[in-house]
Structure formats: C-alpha cells, structure tokens
C-alpha atoms as a PDB file:
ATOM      1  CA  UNK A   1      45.362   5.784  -8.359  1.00  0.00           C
ATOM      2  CA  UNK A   2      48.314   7.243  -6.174  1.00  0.00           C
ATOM      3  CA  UNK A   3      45.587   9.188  -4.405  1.00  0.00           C
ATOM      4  CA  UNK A   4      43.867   6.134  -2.526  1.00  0.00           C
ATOM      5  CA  UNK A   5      47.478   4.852  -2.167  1.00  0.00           C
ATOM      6  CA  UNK A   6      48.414   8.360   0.243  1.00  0.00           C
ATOM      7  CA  UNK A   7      45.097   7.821   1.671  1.00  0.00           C
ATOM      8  CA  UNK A   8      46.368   4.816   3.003  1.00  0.00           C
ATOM      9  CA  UNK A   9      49.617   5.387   4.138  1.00  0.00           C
ATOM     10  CA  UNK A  10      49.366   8.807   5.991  1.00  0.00           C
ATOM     11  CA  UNK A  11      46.297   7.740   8.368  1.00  0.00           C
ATOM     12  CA  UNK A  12      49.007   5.104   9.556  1.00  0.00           C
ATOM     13  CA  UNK A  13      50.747   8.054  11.274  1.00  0.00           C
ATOM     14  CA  UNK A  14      53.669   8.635   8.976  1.00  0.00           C
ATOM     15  CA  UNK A  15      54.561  12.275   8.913  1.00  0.00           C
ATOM     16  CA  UNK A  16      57.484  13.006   7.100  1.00  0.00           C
ATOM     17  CA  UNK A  17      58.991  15.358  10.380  1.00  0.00           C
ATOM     18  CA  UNK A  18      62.657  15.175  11.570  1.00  0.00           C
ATOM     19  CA  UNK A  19      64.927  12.428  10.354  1.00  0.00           C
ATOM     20  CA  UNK A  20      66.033  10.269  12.782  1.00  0.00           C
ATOM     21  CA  UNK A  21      69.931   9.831  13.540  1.00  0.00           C
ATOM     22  CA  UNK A  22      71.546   6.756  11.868  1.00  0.00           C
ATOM     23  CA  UNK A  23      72.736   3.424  13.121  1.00  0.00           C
ATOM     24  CA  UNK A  24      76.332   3.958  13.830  1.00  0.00           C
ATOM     25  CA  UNK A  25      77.921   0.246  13.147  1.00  0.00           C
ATOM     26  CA  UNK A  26      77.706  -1.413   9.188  1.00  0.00           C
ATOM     27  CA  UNK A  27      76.953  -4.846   9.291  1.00  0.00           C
ATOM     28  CA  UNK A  28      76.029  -7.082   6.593  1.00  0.00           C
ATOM     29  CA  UNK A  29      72.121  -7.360   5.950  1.00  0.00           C
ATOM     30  CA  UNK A  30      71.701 -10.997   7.420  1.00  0.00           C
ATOM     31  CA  UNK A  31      73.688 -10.485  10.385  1.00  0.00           C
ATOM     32  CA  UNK A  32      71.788  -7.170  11.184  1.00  0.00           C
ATOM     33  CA  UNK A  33      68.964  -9.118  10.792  1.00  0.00           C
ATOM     34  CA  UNK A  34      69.594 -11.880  13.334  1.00  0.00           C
ATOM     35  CA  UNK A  35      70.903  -9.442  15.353  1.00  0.00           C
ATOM     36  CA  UNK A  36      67.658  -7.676  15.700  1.00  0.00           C
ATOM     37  CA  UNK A  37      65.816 -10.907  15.924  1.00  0.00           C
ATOM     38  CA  UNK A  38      68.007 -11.521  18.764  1.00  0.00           C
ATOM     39  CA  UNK A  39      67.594  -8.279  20.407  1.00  0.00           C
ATOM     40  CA  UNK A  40      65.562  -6.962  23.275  1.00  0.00           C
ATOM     41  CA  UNK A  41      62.270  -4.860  22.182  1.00  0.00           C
ATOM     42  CA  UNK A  42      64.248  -1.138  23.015  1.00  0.00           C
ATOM     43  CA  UNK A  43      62.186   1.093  21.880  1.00  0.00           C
ATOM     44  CA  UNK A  44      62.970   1.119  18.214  1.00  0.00           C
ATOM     45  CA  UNK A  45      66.836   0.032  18.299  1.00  0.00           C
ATOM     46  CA  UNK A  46      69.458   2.506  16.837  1.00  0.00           C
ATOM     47  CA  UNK A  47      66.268   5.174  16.104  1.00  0.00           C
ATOM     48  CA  UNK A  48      66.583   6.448  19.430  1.00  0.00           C
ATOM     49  CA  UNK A  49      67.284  10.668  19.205  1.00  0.00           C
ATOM     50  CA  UNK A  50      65.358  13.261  17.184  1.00  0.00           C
ATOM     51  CA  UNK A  51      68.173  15.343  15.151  1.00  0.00           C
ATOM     52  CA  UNK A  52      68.539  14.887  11.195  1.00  0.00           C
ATOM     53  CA  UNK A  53      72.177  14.049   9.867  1.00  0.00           C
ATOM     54  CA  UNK A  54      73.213  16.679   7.674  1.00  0.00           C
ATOM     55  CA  UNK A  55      75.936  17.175   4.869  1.00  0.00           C
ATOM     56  CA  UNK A  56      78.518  19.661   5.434  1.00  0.00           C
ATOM     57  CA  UNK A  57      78.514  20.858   1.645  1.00  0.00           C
ATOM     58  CA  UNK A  58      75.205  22.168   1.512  1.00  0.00           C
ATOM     59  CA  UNK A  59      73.601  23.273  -1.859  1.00  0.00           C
ATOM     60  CA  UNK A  60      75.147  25.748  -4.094  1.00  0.00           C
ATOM     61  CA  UNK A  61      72.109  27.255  -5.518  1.00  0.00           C
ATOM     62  CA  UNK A  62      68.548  26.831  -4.313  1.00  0.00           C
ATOM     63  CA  UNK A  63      67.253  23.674  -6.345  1.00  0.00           C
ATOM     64  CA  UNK A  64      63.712  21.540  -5.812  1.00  0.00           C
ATOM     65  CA  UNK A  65      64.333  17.949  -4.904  1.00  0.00           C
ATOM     66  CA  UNK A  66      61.929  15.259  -5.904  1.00  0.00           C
ATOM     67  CA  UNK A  67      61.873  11.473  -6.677  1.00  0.00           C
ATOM     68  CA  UNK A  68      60.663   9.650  -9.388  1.00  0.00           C
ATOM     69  CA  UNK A  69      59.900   5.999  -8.631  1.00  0.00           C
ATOM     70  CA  UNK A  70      60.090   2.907 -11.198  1.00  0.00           C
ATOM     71  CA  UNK A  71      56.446   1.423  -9.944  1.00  0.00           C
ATOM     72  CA  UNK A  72      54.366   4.176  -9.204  1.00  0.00           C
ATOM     73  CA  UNK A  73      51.376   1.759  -8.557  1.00  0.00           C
ATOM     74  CA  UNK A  74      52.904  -0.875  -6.604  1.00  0.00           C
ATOM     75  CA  UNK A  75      50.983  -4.314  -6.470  1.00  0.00           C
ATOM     76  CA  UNK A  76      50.926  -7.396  -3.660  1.00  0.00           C
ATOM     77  CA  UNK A  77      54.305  -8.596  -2.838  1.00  0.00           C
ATOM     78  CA  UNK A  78      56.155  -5.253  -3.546  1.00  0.00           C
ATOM     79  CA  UNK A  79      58.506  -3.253  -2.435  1.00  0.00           C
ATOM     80  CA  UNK A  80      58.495   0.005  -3.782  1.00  0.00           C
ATOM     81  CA  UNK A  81      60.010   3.633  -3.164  1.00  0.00           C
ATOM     82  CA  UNK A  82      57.568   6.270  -3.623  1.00  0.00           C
ATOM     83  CA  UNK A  83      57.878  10.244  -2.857  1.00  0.00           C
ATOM     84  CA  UNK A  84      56.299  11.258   0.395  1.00  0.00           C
ATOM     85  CA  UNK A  85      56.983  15.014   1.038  1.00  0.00           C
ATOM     86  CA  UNK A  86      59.111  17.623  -0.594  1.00  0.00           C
ATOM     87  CA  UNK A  87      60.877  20.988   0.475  1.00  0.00           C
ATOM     88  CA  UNK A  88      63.502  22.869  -1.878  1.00  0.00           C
ATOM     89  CA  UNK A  89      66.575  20.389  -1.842  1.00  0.00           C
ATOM     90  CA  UNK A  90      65.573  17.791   0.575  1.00  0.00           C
ATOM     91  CA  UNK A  91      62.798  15.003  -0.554  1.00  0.00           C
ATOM     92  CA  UNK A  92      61.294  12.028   1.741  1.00  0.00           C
ATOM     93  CA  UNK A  93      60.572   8.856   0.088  1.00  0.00           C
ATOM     94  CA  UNK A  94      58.591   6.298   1.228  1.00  0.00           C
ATOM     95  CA  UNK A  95      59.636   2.472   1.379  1.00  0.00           C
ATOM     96  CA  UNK A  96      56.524   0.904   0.987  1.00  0.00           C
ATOM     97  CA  UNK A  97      54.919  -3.034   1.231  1.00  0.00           C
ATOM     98  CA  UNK A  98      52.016  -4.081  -0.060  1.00  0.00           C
ATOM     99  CA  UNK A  99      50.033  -6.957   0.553  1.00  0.00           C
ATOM    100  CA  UNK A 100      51.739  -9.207   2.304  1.00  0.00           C
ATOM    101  CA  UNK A 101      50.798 -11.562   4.835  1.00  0.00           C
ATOM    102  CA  UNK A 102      52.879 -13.250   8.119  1.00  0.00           C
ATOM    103  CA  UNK A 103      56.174 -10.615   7.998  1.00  0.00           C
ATOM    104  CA  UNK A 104      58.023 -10.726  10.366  1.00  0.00           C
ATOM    105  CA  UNK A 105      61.023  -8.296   9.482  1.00  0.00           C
ATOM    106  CA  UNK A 106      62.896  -7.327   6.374  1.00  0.00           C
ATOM    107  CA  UNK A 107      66.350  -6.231   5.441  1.00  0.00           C
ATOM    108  CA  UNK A 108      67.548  -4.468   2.535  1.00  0.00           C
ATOM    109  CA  UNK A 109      70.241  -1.905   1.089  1.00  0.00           C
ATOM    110  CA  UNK A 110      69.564   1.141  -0.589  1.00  0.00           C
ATOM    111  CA  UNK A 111      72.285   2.372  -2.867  1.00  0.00           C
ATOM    112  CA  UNK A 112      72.386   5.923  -4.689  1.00  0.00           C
ATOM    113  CA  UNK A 113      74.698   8.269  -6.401  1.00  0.00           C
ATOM    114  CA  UNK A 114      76.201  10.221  -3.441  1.00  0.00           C
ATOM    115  CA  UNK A 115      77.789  12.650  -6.479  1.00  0.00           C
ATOM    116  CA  UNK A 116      74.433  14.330  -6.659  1.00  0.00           C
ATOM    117  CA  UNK A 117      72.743  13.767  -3.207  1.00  0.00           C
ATOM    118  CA  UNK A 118      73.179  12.723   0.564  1.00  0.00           C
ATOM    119  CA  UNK A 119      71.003  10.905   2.787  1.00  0.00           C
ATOM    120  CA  UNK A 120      69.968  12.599   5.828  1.00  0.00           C
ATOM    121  CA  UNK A 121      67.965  10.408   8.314  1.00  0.00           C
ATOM    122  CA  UNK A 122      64.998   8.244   8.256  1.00  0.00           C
ATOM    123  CA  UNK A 123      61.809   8.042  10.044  1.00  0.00           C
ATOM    124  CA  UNK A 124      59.618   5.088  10.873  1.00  0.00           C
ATOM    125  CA  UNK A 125      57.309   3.740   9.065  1.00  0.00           C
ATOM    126  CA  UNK A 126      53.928   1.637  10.397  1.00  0.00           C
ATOM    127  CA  UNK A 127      54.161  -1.958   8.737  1.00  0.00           C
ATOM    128  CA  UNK A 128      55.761  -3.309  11.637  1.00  0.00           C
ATOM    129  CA  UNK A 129      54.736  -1.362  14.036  1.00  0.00           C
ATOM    130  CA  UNK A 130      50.873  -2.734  13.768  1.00  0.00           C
ATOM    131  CA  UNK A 131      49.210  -3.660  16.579  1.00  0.00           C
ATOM    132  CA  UNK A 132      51.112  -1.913  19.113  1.00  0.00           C
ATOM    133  CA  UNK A 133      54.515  -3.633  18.375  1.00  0.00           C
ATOM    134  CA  UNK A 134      58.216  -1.851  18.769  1.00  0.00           C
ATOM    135  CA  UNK A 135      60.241  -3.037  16.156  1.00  0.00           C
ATOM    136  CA  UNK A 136      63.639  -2.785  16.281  1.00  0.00           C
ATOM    137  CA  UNK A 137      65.441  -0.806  13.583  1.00  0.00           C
ATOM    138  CA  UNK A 138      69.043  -0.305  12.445  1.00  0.00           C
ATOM    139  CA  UNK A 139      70.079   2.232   9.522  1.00  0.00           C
ATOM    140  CA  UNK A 140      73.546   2.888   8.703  1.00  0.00           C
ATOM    141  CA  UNK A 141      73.619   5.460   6.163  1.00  0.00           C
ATOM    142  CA  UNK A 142      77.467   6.887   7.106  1.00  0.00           C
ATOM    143  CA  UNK A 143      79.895   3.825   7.094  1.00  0.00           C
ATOM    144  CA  UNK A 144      79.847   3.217   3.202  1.00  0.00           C
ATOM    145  CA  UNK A 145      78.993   6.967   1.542  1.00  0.00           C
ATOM    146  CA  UNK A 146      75.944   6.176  -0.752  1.00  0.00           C
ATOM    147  CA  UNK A 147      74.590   3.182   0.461  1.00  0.00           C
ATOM    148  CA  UNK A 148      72.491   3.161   3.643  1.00  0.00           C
ATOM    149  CA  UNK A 149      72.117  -0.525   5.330  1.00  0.00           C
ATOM    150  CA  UNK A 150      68.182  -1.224   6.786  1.00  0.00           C
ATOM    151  CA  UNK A 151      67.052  -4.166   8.869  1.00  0.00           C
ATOM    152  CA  UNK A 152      63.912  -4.211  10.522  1.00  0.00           C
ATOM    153  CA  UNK A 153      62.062  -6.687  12.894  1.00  0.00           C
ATOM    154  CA  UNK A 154      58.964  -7.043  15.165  1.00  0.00           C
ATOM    155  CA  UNK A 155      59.404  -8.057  18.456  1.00  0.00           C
ATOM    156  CA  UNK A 156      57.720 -10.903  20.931  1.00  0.00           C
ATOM    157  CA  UNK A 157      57.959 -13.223  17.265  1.00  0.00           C
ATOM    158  CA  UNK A 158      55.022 -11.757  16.488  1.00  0.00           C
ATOM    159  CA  UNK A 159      54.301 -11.400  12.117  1.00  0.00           C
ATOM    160  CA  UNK A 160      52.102  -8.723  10.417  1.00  0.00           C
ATOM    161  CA  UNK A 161      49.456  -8.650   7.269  1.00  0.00           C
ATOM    162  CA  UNK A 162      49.709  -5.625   5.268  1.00  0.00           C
ATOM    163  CA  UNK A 163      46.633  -4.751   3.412  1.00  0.00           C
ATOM    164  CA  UNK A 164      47.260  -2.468   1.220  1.00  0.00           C
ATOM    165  CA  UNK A 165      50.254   0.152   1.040  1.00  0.00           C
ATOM    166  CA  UNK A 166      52.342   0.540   4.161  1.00  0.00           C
ATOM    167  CA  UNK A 167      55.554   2.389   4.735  1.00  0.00           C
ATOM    168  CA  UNK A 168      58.556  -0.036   6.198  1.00  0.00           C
ATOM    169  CA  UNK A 169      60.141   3.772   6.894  1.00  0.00           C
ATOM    170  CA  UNK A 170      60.501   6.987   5.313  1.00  0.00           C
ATOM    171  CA  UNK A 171      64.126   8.063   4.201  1.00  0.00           C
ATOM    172  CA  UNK A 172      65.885  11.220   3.808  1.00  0.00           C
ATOM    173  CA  UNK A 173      67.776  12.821   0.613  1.00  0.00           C
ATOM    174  CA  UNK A 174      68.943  16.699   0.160  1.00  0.00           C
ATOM    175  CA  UNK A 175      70.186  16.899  -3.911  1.00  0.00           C
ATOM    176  CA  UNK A 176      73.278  18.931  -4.381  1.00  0.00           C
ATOM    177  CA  UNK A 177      73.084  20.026  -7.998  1.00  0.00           C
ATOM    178  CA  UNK A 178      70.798  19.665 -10.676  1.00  0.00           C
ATOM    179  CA  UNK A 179      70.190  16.137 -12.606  1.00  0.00           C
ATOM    180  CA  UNK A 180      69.009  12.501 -11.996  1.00  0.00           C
ATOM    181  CA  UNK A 181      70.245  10.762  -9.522  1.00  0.00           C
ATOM    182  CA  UNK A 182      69.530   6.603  -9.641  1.00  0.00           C
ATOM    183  CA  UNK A 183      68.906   5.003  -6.957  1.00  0.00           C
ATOM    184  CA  UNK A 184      68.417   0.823  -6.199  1.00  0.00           C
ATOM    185  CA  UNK A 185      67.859  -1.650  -4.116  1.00  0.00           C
ATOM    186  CA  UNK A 186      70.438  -4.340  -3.132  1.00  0.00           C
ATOM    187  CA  UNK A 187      70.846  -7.327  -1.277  1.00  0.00           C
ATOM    188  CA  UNK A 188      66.913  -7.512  -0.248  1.00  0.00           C
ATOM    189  CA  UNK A 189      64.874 -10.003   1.815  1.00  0.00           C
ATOM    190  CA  UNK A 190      61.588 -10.061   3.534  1.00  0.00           C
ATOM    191  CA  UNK A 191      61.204 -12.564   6.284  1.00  0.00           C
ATOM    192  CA  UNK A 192      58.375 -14.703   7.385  1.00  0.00           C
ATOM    193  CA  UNK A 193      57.515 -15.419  11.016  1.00  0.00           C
ATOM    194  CA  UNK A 194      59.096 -19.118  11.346  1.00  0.00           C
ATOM    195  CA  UNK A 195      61.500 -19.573  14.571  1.00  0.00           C
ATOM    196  CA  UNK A 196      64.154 -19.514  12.140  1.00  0.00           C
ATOM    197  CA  UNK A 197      62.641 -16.449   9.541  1.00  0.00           C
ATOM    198  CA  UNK A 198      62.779 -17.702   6.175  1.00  0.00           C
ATOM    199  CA  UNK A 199      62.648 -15.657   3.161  1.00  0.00           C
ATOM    200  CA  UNK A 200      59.173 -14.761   1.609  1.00  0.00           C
ATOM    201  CA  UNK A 201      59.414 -15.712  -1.927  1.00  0.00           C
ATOM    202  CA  UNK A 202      57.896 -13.839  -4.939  1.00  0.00           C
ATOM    203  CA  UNK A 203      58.649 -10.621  -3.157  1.00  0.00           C
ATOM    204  CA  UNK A 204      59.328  -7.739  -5.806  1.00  0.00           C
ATOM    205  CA  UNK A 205      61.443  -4.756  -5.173  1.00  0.00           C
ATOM    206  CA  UNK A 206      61.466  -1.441  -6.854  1.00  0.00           C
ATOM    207  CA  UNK A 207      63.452   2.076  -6.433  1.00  0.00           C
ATOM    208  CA  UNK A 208      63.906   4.478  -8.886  1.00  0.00           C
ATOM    209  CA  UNK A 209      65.839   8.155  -8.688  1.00  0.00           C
ATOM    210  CA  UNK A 210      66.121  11.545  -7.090  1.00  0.00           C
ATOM    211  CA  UNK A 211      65.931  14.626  -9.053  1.00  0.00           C
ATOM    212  CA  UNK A 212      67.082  17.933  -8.642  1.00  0.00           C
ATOM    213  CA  UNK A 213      65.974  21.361 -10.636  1.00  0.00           C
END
C-alpha cells in the first residue's frame, strides 16, 4: 500500500520545500557521471542556492497539477516516479529506488512535454545521502527545454543499500493548461561501487505523466 511506501520516504527527511536552482552546463549522462565520480565532495555539486527556477508564462487560469505514475507500487530494482506534494499548478514528484544493494551513483534523463508544463527545480533526495554522505549532484533542466539531465554520486567511493523506497531527489513541474502531459525516462543507469562503476543490471525504470485540471 502507497501508505507504508510515504511512511518510508518522508522520515528520510524529504520535504518537498523550495526547488533548488539547476545545473547550468548539459553534458551527456556518462560524462556527468564520471565527472562527479571525479569530483571533490562540495557540498552537493551544482545544488548549491535555495531559489526555484520559474517560467515566465505563468498559468492562464488557476488549474490543480498532479502526477500519475505508471508503477504505483514499485518493487526491488526500480526506479519509479511517484507524486510527493501538490499545490494548484505546481506538483513534486518523487524519483524513487527500491531495494537495491552496493549503489554507488546513478544517472538518468527525464523527458516531458514542455507544451503543457515546465520544470522548476529539484530537491534532494536521501538514497545517497545515507550515512552521512554528500553526494554530488548535477541537474540541467534549461539547456534542452523538456528534458532535464540528472547524475548523482556518493562520495569517499563509498556504495549504499536501499531497503525499501527511497527518493534519489524530488523534481519540480508547474502545468500550464489543462490535459496529460507524458513524461519518460531516457538514457538510464544505476552504478555499482567498483573502482570503475559498472552498471547494475536488472534495474527497472518507470515514469508516467503530469496532469492538469
């Protein structure tokens, strides 16, 4: 039941409060991820600041923003958008893993219809953040309009088991009109802990849309 799955995920400490700014640079999901490898522990890479991006359009009418996800009940070895909060036109969703043991970092990219809504910011999440760690994140959510790039890595070489849900982050979308807006997930890898991270097989990834009424 979703209920034991919130249960989970918001004692981990992820309020769904101001989006973080995004990652200014685009790079290609592998080479974001070796360049985070590579990096320093920073204090959470290009999260650093504390105001939302916002879209200069704004809504037309007032309209309630949700999302719907394609795996509502998300087993081990998933990744899988779910809805975290909701106010009028803007929604935060959840990018969650489950069960999975020795990760080390993951990279993905999350593409949507940028017709009907605009991403706005992210927040982090707690899977790699366990035991004290500062993972380095990068999210670029403004070089290619409707497609926001994520890498994310522990630091020290240290890996992670997730027991149960976890969020990887929470992201940001305002809806601009009314309808269903699909959204997927590209171009996805989680990484194991080896000195060169190799991809952890069997993963399974799942997105699924925002709506707006």
């Amino acid at each position: 039941m979703l209920v034991g799955f919130f249960e989970d995920l918001e004692p981990c400490g992820l309020p769904a409060g101001p989006a973080v700014n995004e990652g200014k640079m685009k790079l290609g999901t592998l080479v974001l991820l070796l360049a985070l490898v590579t990096a320093p522990a920073c204090g959470g890479g290009s999260s650093s600041g504390a105001s939302s991006i916002t879209d200069p359009g704004g809504s037309p009418s007032p309209l309630a923003a949700s999302f719907v996800p394609d795996q509502p009940s998300p087993g081990a070895k998933t990744v899988a958008m779910l809805q975290a909060s909701k106010s009028n036109d803007v929604v935060s969703v959840y990018v969650t893993l489950t069960d999975t043991t020795g990760v080390f970092a993951t990279a993905f990219e999350v593409v949507f219809d940028g017709a009907g809504a605009v991403y706005q910011g992210f927040t982090h999440g707690a899977v790699f953040e366990a035991g004290g760690n500062v993972p380095n994140y990068t999210v670029d959510g403004s070089s290619n309009p409707g497609r926001i790039v994520v890498a994310v890595a522990r630091t020290n070489g240290t890996t992670t088991n997730i027991v149960g849900s976890k969020a990887v982050l929470i992201l940001q979308f305002r809806v601009k009109q009314a309808g269903v807006y699909p959204v997927s997930i590209q171009n996805a890898v989680v990484y194991d802990g080896q000195s060169t991270p190799q991809p952890i097989p069997g993963i399974l990834w799942f997105a699924g849309a925002v709506k707006g009424v």
